[in-house]
PDB file of N, CA and C in Angstrom:
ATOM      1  N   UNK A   1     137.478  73.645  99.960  1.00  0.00           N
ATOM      2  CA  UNK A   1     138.192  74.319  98.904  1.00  0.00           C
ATOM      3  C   UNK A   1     139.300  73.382  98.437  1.00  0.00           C
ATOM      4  N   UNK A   2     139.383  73.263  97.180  1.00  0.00           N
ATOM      5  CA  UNK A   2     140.587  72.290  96.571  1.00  0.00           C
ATOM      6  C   UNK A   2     142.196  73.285  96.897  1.00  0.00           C
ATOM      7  N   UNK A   3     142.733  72.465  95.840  1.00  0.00           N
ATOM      8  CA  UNK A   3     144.156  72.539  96.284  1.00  0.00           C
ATOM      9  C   UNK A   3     144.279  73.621  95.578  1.00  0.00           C
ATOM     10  N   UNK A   4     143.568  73.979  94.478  1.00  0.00           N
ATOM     11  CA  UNK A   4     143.801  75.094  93.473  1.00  0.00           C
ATOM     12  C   UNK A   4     142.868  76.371  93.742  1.00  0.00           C
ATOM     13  N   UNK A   5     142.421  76.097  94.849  1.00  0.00           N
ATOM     14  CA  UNK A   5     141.013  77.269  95.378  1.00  0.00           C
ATOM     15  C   UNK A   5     140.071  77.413  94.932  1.00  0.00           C
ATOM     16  N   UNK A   6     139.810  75.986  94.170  1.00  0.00           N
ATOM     17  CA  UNK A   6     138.273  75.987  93.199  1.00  0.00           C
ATOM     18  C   UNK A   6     137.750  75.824  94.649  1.00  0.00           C
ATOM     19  N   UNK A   7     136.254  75.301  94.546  1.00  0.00           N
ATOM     20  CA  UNK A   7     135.069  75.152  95.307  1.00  0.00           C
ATOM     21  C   UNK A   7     134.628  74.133  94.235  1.00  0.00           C
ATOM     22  N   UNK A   8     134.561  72.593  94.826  1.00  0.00           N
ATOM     23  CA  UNK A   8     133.434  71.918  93.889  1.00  0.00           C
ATOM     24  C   UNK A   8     132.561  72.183  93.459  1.00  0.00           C
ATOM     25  N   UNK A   9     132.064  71.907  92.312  1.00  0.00           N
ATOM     26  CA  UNK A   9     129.970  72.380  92.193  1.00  0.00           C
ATOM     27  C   UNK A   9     129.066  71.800  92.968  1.00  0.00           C
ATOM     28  N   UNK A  10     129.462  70.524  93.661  1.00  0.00           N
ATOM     29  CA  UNK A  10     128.761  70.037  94.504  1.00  0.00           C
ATOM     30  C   UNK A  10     128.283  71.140  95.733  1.00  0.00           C
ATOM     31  N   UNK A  11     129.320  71.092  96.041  1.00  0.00           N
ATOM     32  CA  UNK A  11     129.871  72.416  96.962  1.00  0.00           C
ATOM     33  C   UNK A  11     128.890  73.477  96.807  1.00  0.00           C
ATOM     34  N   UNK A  12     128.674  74.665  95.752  1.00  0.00           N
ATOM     35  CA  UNK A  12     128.408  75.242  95.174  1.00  0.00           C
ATOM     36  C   UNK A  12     126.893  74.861  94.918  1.00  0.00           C
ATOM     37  N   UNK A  13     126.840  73.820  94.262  1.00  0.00           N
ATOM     38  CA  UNK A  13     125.263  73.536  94.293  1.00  0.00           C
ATOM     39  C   UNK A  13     124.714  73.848  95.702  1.00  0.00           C
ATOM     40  N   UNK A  14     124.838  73.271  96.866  1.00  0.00           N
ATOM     41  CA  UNK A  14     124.608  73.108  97.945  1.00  0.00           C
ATOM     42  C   UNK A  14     123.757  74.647  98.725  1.00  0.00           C
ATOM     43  N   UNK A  15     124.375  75.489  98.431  1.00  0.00           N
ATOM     44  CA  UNK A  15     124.141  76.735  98.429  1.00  0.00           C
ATOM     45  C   UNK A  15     123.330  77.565  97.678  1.00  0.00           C
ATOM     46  N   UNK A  16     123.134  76.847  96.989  1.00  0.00           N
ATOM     47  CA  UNK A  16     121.696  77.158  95.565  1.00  0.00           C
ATOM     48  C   UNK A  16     123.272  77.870  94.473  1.00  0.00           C
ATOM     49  N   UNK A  17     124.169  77.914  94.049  1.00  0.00           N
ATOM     50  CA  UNK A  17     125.003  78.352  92.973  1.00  0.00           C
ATOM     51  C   UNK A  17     124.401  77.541  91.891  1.00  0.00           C
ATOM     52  N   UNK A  18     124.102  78.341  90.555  1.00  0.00           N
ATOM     53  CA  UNK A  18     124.053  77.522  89.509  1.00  0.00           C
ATOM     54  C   UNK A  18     125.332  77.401  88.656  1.00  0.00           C
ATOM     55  N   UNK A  19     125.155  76.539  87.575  1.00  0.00           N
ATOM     56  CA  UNK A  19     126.739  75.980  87.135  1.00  0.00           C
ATOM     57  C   UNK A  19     126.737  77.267  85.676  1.00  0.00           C
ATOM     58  N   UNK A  20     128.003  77.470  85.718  1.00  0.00           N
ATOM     59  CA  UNK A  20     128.169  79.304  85.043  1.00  0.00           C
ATOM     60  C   UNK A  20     127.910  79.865  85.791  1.00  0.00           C
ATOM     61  N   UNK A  21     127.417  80.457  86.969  1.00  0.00           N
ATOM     62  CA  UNK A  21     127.536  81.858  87.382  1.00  0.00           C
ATOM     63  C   UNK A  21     128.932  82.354  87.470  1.00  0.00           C
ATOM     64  N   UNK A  22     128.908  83.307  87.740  1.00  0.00           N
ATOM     65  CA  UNK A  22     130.139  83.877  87.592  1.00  0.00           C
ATOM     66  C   UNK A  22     130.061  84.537  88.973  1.00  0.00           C
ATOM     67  N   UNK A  23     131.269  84.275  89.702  1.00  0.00           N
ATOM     68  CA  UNK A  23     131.536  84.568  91.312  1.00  0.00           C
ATOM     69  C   UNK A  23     132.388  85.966  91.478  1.00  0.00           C
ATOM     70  N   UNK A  24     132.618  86.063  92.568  1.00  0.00           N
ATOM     71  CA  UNK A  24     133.961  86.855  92.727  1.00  0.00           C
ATOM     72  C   UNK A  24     134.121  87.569  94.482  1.00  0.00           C
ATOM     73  N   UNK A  25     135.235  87.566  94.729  1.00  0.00           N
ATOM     74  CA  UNK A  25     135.484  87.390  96.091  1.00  0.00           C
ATOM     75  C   UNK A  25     134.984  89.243  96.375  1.00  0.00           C
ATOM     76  N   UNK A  26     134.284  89.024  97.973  1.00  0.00           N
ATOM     77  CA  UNK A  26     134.111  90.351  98.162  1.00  0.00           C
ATOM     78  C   UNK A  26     134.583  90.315  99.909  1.00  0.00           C
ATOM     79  N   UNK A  27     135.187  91.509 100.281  1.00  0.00           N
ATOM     80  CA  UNK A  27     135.776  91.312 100.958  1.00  0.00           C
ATOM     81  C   UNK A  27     134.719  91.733 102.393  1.00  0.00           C
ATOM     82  N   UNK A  28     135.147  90.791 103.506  1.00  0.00           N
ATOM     83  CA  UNK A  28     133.732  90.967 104.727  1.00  0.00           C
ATOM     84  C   UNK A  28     134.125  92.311 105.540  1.00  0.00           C
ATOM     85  N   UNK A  29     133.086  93.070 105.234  1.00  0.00           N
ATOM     86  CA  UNK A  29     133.130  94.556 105.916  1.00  0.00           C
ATOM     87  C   UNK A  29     132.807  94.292 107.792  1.00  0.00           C
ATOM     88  N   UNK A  30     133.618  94.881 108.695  1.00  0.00           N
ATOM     89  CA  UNK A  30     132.960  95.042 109.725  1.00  0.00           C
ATOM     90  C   UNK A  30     131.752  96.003 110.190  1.00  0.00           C
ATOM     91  N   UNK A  31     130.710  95.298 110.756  1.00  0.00           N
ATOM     92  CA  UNK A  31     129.808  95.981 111.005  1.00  0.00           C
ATOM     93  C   UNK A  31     129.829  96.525 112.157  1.00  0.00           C
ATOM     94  N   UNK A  32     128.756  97.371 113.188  1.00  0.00           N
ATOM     95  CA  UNK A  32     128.626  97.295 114.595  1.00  0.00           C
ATOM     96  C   UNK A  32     127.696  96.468 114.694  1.00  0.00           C
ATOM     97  N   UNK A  33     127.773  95.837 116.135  1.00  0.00           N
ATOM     98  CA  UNK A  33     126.758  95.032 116.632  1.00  0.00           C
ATOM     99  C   UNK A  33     125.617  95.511 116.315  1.00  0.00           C
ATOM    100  N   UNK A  34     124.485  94.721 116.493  1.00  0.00           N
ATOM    101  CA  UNK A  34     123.045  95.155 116.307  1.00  0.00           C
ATOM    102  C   UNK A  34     122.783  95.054 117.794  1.00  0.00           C
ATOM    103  N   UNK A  35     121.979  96.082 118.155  1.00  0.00           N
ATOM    104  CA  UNK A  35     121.779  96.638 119.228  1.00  0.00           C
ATOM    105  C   UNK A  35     120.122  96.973 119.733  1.00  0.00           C
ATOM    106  N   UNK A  36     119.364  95.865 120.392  1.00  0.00           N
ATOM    107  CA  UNK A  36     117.804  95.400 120.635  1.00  0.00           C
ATOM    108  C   UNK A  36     117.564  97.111 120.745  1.00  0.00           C
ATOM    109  N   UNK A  37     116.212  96.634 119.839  1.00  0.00           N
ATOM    110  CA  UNK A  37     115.797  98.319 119.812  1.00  0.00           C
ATOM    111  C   UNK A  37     114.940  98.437 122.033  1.00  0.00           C
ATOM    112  N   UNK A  38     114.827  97.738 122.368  1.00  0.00           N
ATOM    113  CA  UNK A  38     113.701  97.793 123.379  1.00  0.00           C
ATOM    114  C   UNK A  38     114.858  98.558 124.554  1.00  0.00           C
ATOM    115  N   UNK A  39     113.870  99.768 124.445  1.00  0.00           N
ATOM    116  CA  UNK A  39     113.826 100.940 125.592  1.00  0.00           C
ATOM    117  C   UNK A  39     114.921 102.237 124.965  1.00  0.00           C
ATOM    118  N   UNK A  40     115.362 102.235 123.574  1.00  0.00           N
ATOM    119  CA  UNK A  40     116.061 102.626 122.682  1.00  0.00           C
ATOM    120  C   UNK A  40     115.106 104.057 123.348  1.00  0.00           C
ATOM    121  N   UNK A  41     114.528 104.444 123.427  1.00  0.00           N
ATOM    122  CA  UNK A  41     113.800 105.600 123.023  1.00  0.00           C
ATOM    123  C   UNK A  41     113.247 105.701 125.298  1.00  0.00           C
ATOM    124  N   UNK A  42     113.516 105.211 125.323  1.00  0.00           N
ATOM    125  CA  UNK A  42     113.565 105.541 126.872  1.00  0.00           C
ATOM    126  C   UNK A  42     113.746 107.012 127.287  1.00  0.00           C
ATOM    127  N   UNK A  43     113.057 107.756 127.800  1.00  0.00           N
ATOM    128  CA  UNK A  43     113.142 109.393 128.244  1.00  0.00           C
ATOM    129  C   UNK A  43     113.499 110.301 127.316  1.00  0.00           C
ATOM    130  N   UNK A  44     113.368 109.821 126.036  1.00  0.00           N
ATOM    131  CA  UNK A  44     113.267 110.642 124.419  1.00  0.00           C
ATOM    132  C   UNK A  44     111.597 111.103 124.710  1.00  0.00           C
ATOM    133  N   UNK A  45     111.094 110.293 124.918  1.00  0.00           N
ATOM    134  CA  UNK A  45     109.329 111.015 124.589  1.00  0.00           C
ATOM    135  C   UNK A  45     108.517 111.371 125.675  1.00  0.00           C
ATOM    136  N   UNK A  46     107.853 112.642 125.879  1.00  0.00           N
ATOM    137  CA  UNK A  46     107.288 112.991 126.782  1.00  0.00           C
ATOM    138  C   UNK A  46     106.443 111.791 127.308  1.00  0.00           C
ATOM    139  N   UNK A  47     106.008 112.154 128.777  1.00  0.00           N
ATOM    140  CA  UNK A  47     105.145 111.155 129.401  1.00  0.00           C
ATOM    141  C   UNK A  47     103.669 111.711 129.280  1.00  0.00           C
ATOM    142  N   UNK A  48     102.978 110.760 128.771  1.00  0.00           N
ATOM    143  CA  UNK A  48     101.044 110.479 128.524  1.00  0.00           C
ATOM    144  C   UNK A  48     100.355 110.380 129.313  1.00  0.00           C
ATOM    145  N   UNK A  49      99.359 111.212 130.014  1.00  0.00           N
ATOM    146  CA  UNK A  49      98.557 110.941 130.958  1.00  0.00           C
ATOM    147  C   UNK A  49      97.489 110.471 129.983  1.00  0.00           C
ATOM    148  N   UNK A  50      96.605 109.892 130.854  1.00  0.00           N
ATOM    149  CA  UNK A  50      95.481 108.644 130.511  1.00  0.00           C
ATOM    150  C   UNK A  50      94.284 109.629 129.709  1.00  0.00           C
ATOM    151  N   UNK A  51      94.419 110.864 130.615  1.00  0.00           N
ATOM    152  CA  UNK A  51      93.382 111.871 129.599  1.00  0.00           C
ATOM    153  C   UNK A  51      93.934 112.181 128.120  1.00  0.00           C
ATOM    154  N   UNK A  52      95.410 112.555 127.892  1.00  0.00           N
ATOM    155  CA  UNK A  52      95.961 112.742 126.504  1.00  0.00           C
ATOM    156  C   UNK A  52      95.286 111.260 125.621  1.00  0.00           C
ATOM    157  N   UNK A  53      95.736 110.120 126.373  1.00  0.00           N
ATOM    158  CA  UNK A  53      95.576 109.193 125.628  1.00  0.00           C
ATOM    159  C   UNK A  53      94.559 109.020 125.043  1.00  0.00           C
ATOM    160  N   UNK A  54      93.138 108.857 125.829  1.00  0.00           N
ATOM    161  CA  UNK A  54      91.922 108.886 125.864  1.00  0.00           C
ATOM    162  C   UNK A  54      91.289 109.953 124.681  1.00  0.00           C
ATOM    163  N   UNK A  55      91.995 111.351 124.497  1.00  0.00           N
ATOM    164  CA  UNK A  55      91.546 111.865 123.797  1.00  0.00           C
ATOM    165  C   UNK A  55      92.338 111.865 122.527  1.00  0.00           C
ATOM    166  N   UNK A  56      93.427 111.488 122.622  1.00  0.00           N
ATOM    167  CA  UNK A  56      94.389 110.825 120.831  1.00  0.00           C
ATOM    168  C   UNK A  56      93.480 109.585 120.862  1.00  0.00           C
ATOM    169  N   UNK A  57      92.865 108.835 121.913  1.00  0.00           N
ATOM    170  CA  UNK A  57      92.299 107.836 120.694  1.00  0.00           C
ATOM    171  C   UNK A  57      90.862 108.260 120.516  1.00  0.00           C
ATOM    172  N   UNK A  58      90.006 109.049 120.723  1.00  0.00           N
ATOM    173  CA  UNK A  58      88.526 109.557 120.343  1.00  0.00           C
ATOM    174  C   UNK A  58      89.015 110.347 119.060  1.00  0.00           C
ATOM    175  N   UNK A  59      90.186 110.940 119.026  1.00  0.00           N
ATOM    176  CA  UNK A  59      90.673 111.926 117.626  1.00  0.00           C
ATOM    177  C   UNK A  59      90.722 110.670 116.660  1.00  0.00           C
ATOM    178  N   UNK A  60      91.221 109.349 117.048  1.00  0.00           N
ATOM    179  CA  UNK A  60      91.801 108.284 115.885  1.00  0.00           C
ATOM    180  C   UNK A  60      90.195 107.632 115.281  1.00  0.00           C
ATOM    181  N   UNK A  61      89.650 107.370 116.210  1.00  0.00           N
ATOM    182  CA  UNK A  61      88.027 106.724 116.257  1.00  0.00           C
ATOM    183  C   UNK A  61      87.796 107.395 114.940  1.00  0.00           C
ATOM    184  N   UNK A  62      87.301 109.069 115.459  1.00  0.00           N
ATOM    185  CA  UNK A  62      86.692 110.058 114.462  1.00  0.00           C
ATOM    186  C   UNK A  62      87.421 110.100 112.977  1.00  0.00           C
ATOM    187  N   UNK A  63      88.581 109.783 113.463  1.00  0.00           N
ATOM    188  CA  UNK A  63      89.521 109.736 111.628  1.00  0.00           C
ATOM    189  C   UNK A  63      89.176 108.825 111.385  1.00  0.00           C
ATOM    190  N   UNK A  64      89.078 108.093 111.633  1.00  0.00           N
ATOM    191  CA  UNK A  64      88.760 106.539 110.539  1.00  0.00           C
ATOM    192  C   UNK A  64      86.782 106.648 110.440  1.00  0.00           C
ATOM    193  N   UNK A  65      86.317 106.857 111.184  1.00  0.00           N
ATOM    194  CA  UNK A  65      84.770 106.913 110.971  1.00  0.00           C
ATOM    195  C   UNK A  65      84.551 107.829 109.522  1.00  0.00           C
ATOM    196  N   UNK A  66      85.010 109.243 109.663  1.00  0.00           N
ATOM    197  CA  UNK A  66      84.717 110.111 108.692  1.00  0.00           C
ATOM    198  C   UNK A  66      85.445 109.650 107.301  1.00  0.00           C
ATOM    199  N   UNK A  67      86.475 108.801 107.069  1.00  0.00           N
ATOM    200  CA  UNK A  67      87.704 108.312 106.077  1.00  0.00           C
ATOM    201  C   UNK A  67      85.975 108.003 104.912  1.00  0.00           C
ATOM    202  N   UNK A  68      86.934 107.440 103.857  1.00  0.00           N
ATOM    203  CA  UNK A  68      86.084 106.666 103.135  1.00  0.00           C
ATOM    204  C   UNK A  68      85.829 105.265 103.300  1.00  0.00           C
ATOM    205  N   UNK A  69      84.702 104.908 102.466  1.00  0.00           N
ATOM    206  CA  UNK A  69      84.090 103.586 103.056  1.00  0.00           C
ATOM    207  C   UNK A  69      84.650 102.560 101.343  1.00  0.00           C
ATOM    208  N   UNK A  70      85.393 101.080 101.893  1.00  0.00           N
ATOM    209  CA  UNK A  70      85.338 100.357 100.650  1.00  0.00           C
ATOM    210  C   UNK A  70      84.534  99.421 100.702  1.00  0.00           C
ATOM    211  N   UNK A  71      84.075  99.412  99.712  1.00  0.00           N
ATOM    212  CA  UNK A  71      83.067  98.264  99.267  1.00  0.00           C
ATOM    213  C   UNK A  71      83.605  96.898  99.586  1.00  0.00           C
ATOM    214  N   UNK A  72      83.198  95.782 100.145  1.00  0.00           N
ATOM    215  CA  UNK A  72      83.681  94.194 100.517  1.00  0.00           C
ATOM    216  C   UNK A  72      83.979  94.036  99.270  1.00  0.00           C
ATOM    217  N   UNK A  73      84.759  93.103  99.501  1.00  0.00           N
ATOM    218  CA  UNK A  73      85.719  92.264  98.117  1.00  0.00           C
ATOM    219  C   UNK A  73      84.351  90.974  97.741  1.00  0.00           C
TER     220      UNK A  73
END
C-alpha cells in the first residue's frame, strides 16, 4: 500500500483486478470455526440391523428397475 493508501495496479493486477473497477473497503466479519462434519450426527440416528438394510436396499433395486428407461446418448 502507498503512502496515500492507493494499491498499485500492478498490485491489483496480480489478483485478477481490472484497471477501472471500482473497489471499496468491506469490513472482515467474524465467523465461527468450521467444524469437520465426521461423526456430527453420531447417536442422532437410530441403529440398522443388516436385515433393515438388506431390505432398504431390495426396496432401492425395485425403484430404479420399475423407474423409466433412457435411451443411450
Amino acid at each position: 500500500m502507498g503512502a496515500d493508501g492507493g494499491i498499485a495496479p500492478e498490485e491489483l493486477a496480480r489478483h485478477g483486478v481490472r484497471p477501472g473497477a471500482h473497489l471499496r473497503i468491506v469490513a472482515e466479519v467474524d465467523r465461527p470455526p468450521i467444524r469437520p462434519a465426521y461423526g456430527a450426527l453420531r447417536g442422532q440416528l437410530p441403529e440398522v440391523s443388516w436385515e433393515d438394510f438388506e431390505a432398504a436396499s431390495s426396496l432401492a433395486v425395485e425403484d430404479v428397475e420399475s423407474g423409466p428407461t433412457f435411451p443411450d446418448r
